[in-house]
N, C-alpha and C. Protein backbone atom coordinates (compact mmCIF):
# COMPACT_ATOMS: atom_id res chain seq x y z
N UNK A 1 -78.24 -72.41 63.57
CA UNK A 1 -79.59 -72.85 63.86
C UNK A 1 -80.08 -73.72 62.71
N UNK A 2 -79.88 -74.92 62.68
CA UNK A 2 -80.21 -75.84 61.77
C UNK A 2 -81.79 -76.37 61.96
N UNK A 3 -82.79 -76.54 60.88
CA UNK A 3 -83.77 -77.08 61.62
C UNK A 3 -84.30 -78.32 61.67
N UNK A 4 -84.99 -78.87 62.83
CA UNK A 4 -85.52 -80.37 62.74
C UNK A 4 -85.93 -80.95 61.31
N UNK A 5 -86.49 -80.56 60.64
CA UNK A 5 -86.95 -81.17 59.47
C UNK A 5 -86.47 -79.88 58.01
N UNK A 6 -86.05 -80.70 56.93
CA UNK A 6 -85.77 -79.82 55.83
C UNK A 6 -86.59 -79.46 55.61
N UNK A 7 -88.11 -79.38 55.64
CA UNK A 7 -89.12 -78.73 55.37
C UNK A 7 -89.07 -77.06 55.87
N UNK A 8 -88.22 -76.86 56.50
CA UNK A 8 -88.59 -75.81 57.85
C UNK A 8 -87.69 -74.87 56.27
N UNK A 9 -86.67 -74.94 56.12
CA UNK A 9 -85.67 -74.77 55.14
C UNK A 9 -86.75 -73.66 54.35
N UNK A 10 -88.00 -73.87 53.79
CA UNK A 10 -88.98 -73.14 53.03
C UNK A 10 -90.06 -72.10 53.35
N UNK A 11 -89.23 -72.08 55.07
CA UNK A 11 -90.29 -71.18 55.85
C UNK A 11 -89.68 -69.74 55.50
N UNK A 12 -90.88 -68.42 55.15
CA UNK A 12 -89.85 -67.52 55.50
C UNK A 12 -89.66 -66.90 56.92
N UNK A 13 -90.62 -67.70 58.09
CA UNK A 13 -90.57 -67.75 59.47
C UNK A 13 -89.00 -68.03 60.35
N UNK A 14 -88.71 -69.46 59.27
CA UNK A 14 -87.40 -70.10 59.69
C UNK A 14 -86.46 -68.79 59.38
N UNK A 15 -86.40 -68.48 58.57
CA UNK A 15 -85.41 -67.50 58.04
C UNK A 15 -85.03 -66.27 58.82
N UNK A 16 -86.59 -65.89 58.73
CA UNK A 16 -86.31 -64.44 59.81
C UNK A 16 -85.85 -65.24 61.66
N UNK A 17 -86.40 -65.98 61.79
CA UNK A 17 -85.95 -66.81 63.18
C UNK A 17 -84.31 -66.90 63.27
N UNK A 18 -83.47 -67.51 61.74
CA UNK A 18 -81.98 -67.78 61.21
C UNK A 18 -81.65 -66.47 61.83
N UNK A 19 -81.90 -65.52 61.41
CA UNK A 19 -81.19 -64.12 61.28
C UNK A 19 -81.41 -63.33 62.15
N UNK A 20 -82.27 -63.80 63.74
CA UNK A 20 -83.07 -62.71 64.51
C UNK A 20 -81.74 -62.48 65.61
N UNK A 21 -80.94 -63.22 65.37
CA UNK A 21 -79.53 -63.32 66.38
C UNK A 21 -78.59 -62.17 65.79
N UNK A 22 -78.12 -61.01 66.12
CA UNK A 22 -77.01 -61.03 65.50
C UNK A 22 -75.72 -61.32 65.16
N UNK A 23 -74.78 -61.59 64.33
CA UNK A 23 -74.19 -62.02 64.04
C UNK A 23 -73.22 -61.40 62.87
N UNK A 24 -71.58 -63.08 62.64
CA UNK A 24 -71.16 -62.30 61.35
C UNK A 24 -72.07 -63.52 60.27
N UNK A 25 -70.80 -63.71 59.47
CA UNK A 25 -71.26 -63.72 58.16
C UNK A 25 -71.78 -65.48 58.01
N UNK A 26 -72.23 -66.42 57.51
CA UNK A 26 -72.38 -67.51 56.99
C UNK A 26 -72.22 -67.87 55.80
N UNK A 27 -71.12 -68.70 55.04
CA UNK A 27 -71.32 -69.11 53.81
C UNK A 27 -71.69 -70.28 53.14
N UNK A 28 -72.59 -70.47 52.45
CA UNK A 28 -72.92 -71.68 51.93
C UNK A 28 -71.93 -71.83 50.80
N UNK A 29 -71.73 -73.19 50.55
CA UNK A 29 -71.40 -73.50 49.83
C UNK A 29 -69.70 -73.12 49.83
N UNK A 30 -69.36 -72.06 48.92
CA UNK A 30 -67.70 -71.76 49.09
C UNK A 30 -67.80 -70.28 49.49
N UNK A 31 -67.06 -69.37 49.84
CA UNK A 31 -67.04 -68.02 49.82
C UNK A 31 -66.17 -67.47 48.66
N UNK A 32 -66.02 -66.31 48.59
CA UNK A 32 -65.43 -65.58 47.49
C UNK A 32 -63.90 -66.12 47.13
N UNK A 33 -63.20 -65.94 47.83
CA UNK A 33 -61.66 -66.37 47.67
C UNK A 33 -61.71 -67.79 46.80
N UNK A 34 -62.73 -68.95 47.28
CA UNK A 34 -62.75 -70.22 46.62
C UNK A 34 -63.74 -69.90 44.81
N UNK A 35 -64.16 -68.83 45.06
CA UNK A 35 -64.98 -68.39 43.66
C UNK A 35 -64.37 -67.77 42.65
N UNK A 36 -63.46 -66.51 43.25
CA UNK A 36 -63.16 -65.55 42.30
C UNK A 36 -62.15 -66.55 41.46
N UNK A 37 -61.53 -66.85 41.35
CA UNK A 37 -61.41 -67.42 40.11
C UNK A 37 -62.22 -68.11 38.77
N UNK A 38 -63.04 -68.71 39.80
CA UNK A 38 -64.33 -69.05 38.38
C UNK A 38 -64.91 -67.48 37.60
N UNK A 39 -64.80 -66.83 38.68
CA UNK A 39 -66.07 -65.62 38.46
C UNK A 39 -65.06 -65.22 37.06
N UNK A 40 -63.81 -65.01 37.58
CA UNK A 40 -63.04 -64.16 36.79
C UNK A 40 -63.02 -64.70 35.15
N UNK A 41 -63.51 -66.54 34.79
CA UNK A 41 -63.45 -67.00 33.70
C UNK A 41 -64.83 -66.88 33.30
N UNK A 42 -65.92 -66.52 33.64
CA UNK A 42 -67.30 -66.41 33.65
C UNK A 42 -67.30 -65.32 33.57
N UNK A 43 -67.04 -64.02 33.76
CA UNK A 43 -68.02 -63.14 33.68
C UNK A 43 -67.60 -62.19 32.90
N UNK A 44 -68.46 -61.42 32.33
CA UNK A 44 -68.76 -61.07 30.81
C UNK A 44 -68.31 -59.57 30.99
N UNK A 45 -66.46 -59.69 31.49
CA UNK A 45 -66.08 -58.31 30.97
C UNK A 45 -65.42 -58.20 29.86
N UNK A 46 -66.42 -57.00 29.12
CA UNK A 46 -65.44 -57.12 27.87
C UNK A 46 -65.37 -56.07 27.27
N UNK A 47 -64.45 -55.74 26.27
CA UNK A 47 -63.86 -54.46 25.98
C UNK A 47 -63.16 -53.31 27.35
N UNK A 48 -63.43 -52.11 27.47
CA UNK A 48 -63.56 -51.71 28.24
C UNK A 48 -64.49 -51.27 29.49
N UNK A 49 -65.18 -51.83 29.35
CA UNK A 49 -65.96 -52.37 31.14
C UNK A 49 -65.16 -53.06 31.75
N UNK A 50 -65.80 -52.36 32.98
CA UNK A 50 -64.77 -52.86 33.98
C UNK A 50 -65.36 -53.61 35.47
N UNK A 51 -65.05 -54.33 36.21
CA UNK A 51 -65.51 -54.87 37.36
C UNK A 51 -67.06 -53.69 38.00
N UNK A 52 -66.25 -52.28 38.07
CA UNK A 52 -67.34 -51.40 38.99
C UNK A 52 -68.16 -51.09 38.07
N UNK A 53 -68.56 -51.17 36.52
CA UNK A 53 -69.85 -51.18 36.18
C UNK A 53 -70.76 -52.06 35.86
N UNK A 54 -70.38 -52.96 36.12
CA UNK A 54 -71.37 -54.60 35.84
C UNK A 54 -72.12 -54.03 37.00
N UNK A 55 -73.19 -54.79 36.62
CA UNK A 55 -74.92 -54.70 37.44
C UNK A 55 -74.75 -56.26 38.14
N UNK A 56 -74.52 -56.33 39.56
CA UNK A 56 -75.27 -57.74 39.78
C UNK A 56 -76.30 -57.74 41.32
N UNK A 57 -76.75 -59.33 40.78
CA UNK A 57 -77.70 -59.40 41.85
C UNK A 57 -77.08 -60.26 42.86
N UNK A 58 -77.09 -60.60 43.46
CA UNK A 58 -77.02 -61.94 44.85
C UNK A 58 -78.34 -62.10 45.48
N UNK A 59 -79.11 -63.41 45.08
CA UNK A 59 -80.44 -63.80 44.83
C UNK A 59 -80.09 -65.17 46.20
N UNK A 60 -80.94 -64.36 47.36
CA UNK A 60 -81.23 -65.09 48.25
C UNK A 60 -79.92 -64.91 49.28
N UNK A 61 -78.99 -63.55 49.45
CA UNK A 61 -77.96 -63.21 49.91
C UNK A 61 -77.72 -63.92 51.58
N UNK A 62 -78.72 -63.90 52.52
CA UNK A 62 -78.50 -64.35 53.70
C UNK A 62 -77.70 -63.32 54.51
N UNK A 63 -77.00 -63.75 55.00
CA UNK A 63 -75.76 -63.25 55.76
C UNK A 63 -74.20 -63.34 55.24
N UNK A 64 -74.04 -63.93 53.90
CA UNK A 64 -72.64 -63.96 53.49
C UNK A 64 -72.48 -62.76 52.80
N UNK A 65 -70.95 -62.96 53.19
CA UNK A 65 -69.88 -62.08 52.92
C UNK A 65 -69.87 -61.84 51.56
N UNK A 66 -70.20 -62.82 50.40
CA UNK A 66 -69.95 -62.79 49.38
C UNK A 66 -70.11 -61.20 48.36
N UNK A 67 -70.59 -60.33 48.67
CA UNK A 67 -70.92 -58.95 47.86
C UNK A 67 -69.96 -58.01 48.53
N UNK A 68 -69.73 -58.45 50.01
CA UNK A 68 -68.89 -57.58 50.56
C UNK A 68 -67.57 -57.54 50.23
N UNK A 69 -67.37 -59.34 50.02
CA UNK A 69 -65.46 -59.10 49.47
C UNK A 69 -65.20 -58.89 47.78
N UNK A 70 -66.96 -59.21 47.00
CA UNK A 70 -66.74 -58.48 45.76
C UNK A 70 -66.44 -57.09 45.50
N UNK A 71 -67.11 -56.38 46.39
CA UNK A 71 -67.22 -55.10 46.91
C UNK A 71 -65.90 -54.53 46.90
N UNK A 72 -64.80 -55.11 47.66
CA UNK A 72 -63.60 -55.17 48.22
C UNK A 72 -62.78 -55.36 46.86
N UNK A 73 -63.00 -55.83 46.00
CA UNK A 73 -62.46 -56.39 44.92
C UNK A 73 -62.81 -55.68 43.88
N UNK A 74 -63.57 -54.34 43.63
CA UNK A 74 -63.38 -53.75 42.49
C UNK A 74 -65.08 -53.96 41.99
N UNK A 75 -66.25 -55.01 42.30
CA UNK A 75 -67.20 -54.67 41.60
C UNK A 75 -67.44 -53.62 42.74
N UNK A 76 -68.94 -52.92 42.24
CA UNK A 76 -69.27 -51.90 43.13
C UNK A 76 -71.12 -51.81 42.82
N UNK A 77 -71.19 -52.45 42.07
CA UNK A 77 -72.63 -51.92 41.80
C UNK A 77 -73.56 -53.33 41.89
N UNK A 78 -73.98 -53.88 43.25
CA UNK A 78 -74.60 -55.17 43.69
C UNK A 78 -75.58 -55.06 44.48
N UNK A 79 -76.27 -55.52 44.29
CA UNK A 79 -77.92 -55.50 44.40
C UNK A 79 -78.04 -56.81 45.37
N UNK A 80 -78.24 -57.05 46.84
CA UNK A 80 -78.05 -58.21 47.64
C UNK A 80 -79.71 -58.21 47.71
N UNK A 81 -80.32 -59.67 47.23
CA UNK A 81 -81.82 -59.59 47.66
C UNK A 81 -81.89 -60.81 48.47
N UNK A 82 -82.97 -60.84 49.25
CA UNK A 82 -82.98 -61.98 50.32
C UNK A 82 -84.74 -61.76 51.42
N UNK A 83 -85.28 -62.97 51.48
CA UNK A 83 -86.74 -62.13 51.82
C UNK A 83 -86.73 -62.60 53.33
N UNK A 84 -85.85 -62.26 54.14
CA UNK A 84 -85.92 -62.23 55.28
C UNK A 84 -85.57 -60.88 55.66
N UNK A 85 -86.57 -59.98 56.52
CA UNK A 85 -85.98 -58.34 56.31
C UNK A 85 -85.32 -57.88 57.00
N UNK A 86 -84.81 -59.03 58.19
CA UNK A 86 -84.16 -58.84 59.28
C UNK A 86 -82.81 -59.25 58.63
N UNK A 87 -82.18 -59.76 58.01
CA UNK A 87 -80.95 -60.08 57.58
C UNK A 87 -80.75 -59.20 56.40
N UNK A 88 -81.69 -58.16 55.97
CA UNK A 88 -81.55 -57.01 55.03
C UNK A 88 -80.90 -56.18 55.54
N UNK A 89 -81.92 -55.49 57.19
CA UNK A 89 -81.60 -54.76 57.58
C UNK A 89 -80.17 -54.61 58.13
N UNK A 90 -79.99 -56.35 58.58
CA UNK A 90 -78.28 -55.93 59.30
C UNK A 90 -77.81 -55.63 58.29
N UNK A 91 -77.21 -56.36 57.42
CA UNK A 91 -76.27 -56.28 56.43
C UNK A 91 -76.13 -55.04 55.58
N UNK A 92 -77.25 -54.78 55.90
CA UNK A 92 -77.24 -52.95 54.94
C UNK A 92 -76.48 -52.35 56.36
N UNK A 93 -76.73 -52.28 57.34
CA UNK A 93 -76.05 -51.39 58.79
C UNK A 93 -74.94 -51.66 58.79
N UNK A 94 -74.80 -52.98 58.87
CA UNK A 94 -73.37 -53.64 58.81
C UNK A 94 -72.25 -52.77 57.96
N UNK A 95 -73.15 -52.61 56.29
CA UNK A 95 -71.95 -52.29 55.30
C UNK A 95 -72.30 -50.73 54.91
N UNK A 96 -73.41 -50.26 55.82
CA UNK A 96 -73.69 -48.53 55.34
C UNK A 96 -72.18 -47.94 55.50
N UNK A 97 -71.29 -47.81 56.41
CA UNK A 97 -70.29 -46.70 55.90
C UNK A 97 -69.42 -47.57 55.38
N UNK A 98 -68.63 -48.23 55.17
CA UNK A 98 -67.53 -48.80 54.45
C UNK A 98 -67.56 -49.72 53.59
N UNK A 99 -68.65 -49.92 52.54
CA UNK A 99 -69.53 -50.19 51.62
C UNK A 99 -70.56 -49.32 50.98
N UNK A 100 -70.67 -47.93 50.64
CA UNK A 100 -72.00 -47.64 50.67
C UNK A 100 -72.58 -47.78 49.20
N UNK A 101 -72.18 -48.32 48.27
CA UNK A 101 -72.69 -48.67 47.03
C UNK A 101 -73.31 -49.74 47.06
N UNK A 102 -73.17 -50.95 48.22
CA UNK A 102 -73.85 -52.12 48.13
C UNK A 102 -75.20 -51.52 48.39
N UNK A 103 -76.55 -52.45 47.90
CA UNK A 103 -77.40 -52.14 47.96
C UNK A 103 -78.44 -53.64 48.58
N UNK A 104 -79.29 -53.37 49.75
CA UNK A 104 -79.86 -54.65 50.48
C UNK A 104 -81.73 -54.49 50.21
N UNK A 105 -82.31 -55.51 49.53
CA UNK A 105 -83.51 -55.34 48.98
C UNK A 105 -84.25 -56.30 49.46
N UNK A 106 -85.77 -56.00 50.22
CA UNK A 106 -86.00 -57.78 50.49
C UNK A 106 -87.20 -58.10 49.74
N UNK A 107 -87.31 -58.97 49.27
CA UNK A 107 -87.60 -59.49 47.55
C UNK A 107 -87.54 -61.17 47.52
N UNK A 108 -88.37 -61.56 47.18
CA UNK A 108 -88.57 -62.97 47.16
C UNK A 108 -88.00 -63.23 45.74
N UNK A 109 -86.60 -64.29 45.27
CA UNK A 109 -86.11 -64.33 44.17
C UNK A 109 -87.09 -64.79 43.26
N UNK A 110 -88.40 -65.17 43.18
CA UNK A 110 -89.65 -65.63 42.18
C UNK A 110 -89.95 -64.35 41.78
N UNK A 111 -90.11 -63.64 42.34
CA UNK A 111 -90.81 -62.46 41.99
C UNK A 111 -89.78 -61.01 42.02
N UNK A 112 -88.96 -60.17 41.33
CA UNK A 112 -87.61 -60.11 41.97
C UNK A 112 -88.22 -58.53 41.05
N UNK A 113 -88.61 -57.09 42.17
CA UNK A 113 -88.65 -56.35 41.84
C UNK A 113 -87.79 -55.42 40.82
N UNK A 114 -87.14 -56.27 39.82
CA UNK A 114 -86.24 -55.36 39.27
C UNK A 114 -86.71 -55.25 37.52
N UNK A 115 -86.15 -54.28 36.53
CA UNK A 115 -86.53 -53.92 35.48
C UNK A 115 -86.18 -55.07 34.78
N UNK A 116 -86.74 -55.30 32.84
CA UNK A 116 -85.97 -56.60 32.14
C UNK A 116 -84.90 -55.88 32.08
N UNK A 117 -84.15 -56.80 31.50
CA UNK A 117 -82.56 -56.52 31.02
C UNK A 117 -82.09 -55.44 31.62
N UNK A 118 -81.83 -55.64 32.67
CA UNK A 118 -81.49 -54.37 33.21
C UNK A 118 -79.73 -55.00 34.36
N UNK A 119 -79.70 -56.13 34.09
CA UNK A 119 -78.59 -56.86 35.18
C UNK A 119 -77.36 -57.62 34.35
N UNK A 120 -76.65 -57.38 34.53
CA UNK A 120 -75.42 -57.90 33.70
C UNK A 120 -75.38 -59.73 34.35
N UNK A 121 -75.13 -59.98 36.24
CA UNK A 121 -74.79 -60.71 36.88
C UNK A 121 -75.82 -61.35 37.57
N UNK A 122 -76.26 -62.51 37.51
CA UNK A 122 -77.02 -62.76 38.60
C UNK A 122 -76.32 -64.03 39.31
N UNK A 123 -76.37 -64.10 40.84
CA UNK A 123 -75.51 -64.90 41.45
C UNK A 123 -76.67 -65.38 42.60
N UNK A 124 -76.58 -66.96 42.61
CA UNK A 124 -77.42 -67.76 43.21
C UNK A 124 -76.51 -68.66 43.81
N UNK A 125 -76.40 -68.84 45.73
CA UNK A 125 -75.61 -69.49 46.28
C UNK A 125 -76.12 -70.46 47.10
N UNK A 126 -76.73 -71.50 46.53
CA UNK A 126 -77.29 -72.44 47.31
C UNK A 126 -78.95 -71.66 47.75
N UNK A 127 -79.62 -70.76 46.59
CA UNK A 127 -80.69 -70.41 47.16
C UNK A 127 -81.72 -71.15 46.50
N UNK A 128 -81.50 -71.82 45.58
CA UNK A 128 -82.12 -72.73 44.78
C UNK A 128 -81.73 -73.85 45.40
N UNK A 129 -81.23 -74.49 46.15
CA UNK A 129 -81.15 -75.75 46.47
C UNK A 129 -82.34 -75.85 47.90
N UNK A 130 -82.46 -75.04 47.92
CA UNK A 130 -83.47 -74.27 49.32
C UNK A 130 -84.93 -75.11 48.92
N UNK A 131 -84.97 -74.60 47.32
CA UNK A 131 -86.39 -75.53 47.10
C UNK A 131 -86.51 -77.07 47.03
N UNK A 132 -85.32 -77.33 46.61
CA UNK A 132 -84.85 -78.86 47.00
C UNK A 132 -85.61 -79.54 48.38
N UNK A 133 -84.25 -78.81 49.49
CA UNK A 133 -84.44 -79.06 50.68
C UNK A 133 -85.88 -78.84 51.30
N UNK A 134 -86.70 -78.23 50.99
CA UNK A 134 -87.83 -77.51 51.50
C UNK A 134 -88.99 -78.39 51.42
N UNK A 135 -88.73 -79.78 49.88
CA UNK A 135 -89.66 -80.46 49.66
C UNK A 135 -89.27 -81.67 50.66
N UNK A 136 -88.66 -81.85 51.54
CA UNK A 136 -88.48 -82.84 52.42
C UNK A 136 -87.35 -83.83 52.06
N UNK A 137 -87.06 -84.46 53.52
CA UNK A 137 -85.80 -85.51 53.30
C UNK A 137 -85.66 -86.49 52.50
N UNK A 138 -87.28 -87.12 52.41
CA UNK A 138 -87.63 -87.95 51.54
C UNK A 138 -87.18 -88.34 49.81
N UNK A 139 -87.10 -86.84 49.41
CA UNK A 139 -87.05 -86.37 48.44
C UNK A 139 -85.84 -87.14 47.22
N UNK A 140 -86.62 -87.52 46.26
CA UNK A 140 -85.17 -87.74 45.84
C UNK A 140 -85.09 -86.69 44.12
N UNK A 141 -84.03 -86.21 44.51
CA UNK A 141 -83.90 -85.29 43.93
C UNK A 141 -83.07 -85.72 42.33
N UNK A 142 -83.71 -86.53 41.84
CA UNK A 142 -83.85 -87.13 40.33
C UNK A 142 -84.95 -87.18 40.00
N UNK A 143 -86.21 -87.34 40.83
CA UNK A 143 -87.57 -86.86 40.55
C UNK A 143 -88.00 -85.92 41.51
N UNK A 144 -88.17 -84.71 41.10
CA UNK A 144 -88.28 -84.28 42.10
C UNK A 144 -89.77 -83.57 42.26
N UNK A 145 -90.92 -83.09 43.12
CA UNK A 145 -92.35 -83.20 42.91
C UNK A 145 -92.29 -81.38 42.05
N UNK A 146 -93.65 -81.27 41.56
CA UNK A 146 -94.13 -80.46 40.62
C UNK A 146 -93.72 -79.39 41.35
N UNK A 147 -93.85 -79.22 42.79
CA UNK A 147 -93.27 -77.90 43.30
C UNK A 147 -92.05 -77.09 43.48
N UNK A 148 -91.03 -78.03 43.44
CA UNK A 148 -89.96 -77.70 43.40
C UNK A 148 -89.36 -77.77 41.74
N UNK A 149 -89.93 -78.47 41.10
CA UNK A 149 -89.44 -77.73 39.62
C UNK A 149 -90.62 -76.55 39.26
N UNK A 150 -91.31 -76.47 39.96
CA UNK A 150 -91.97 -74.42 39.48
C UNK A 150 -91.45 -73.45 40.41
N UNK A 151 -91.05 -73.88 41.49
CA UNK A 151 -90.04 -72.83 42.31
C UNK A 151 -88.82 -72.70 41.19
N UNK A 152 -88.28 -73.58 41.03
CA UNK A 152 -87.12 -73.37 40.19
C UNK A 152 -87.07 -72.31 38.90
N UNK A 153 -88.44 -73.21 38.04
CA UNK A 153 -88.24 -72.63 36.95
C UNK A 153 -88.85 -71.20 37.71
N UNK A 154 -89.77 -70.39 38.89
CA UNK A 154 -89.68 -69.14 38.76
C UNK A 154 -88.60 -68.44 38.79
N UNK A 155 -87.68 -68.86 39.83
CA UNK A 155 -86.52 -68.36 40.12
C UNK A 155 -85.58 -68.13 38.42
N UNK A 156 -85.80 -69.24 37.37
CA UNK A 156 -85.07 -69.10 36.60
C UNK A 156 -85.64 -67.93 35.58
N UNK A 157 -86.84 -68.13 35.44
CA UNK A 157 -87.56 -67.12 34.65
C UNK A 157 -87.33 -65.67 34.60
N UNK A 158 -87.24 -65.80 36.27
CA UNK A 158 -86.67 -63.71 36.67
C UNK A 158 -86.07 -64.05 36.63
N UNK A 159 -84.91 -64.08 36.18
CA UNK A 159 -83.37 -64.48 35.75
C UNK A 159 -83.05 -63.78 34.52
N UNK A 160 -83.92 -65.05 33.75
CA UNK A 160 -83.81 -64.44 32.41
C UNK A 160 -84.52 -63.66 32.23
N UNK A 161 -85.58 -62.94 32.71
CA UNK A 161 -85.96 -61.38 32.31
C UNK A 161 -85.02 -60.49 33.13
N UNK A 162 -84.45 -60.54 33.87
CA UNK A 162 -83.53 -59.58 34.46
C UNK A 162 -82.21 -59.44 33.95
N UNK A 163 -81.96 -60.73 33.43
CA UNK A 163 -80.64 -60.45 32.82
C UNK A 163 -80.70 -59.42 31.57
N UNK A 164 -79.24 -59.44 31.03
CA UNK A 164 -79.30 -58.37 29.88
C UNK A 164 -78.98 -59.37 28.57
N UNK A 165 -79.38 -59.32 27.34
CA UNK A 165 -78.87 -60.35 26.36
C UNK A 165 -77.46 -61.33 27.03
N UNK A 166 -76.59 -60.42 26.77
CA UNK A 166 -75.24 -61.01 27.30
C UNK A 166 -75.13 -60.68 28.55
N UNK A 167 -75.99 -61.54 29.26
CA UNK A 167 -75.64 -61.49 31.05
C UNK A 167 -75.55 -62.78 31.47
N UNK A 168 -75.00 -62.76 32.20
CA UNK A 168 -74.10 -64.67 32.90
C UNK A 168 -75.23 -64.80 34.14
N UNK A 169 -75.79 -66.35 34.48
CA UNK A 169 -76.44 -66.28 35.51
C UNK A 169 -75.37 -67.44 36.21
N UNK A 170 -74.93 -67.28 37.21
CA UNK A 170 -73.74 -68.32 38.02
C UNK A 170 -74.66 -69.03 39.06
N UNK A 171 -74.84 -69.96 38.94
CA UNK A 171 -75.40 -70.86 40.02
C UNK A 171 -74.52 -72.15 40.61
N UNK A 172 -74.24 -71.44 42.57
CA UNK A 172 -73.32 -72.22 43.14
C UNK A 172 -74.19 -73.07 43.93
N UNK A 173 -74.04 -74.44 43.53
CA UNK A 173 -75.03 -75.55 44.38
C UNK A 173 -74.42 -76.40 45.24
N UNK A 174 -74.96 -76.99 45.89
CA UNK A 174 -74.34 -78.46 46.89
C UNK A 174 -74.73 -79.64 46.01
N UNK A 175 -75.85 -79.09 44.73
CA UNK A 175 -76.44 -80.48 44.56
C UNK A 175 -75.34 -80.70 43.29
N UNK A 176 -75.39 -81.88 42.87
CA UNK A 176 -74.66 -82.72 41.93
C UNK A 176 -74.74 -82.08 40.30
N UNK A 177 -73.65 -82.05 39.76
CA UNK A 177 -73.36 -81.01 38.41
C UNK A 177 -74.19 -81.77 37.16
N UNK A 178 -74.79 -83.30 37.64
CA UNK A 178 -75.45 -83.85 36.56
C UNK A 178 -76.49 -83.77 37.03
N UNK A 179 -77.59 -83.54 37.70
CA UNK A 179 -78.56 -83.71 38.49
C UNK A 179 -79.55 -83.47 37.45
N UNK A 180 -80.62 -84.72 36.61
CA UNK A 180 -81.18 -84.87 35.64
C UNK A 180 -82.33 -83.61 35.93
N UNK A 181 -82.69 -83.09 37.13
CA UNK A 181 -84.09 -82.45 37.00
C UNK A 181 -83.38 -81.29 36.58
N UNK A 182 -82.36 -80.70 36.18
CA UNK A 182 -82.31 -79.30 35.97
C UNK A 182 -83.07 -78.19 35.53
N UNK A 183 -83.57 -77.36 36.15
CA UNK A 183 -84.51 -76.63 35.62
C UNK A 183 -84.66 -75.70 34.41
N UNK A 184 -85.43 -75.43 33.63
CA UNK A 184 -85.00 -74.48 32.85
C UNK A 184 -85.88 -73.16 32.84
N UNK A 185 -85.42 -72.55 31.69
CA UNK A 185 -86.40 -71.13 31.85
C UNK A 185 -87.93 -71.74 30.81
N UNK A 186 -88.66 -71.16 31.14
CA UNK A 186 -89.91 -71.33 30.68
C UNK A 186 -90.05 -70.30 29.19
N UNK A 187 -89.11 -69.50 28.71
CA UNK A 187 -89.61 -68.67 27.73
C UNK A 187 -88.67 -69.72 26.63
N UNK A 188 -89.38 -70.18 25.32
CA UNK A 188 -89.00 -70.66 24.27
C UNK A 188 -87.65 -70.00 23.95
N UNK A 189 -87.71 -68.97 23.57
CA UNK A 189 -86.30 -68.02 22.71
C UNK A 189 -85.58 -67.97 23.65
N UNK A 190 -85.23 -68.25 24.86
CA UNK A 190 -84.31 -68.29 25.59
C UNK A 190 -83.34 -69.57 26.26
N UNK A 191 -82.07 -69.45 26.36
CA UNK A 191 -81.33 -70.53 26.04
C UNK A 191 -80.40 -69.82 27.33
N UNK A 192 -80.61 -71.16 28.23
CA UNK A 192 -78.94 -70.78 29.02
C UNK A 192 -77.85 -71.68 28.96
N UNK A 193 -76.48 -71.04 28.57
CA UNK A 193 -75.47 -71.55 28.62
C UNK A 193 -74.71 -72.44 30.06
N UNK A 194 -75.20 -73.93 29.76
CA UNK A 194 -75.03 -74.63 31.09
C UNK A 194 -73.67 -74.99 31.39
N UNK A 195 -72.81 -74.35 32.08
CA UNK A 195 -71.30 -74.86 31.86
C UNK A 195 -71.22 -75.02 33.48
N UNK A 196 -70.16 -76.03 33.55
CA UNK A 196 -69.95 -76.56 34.90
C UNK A 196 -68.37 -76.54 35.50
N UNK A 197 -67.96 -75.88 36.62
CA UNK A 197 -66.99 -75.67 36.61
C UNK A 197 -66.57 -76.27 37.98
C-alpha cells in the first residue's frame, strides 16, 4: 500500500491503515542476512558479553523480520518500538510463543518511553528517512525545511539519552551516505561516531 503523495508517509493514520491487513513481514531497505555482517563489525561486544545480553531497540520496527532473525541468531533481549498499535499488536502475536523474549512497544521514536543509558543498541531502518519523505516530493533533501531537521534531531536526541556511554546507534537509510543535512544530537558533550559502511 504505497501512498499517493509522500506526505501521507508522516501520517500515523497511513500507518495504522499500512498494517490494518494482515500479513508477513516487509523490509526496508536490506533485511538481516544483507546486515549481519556489518552488525557483527559494529557492535560493541566486548570482553565477555555476549549477543543475548546487549539491550537493543528497533526504532520504528513496522512489520520486518529484522528482531526476529536477530532473535534467531543469538541476541535475545530487543525492544521493537513502532507507533502504529496495530502492527505492535501482530508482531507481538505473531512472535508470543517462539520468540517470547522479543518485546513490542508502541512509542513514537521522538519521545521513546525508555530509561537514560539504559540501551546498548539502537537500530533505525529507514525510520528516519520517513521524515524526509513526509516533507514532500518537492523536497530536496540538501536543504531540507526546519521540520524535518527537528524530527531528526528528536529522534537523535532519544538516542543519545537512551544509549549507554559505549552504545552504537546503526542507522540503515535509502538516503545518500554524504547527504550534507545530517542531523545531529542537540546535547553539546555528545559526539556520534559517523562511520559509513
Amino acid at each position: 500500500m504505497e501512498p499517493s503523495k509522500n506526505e501521507t508517509y508522516g501520517s500515523q493514520e497511513y500507518w495504522q491503515a499500512r498494517y490494518r491487513e494482515p500479513g508477513g513481514v516487509y523490509e526496508w531497505c536490506l533485511g538481516y542476512a544483507a546486515l549481519s555482517a556489518y552488525f557483527d563489525r559494529l557492535l560493541p561486544i566486548r570482553g565477555t558479553r555476549c549477543k543475548s545480553d546487549l539491550k537493543i531497540v528497533m526504532l520504528g520496527c513496522g512489520n520486518s523480520a529484522l528482531a526476529e532473525d536477530m532473535y534467531d541468531d543469538g541476541y535475545r533481549c530487543i525492544t521493537s518500538i513502532d507507533y502504529a498499535q496495530n502492527v505492535i499488536d501482530a508482531m507481538s502475536a505473531r512472535n508470543a510463543l517462539s520468540r517470547p523474549e522479543l518485546q513490542w512497544l508502541q512509542a513514537d521514536v521522538r519521545n521513546l518511553p525508555l530509561p537514560d543509558a539504559s540501551i546498548d543498541i539502537c537500530i533505525d531502518k529507514a525510520t528516519m528517512d520517513v521524515f524526509f519523505a513526509a516533507a514532500g516530493s518537492k523536497l530536496d533533501p540538501w536543504n531540507p525545511p526546519a521540520s524535518v531537521i527537528e524530527n531528526c534531531n528528536r529522534e537523535i536526541d532519544e538516542v543519545v539519552r537512551v544509549l549507554k556511554p559505549d552504545g552504537c546507534f546503526i542507522y540503515v537509510t535509502f538516503g545518500r551516505h554524504d547527504r550534507a543535512a545530517l542531523p545531529k544530537a542537540s546535547h553539546d558533550t555528545t559526539r556520534l561516531d559517523n562511520r559509513h559502511v
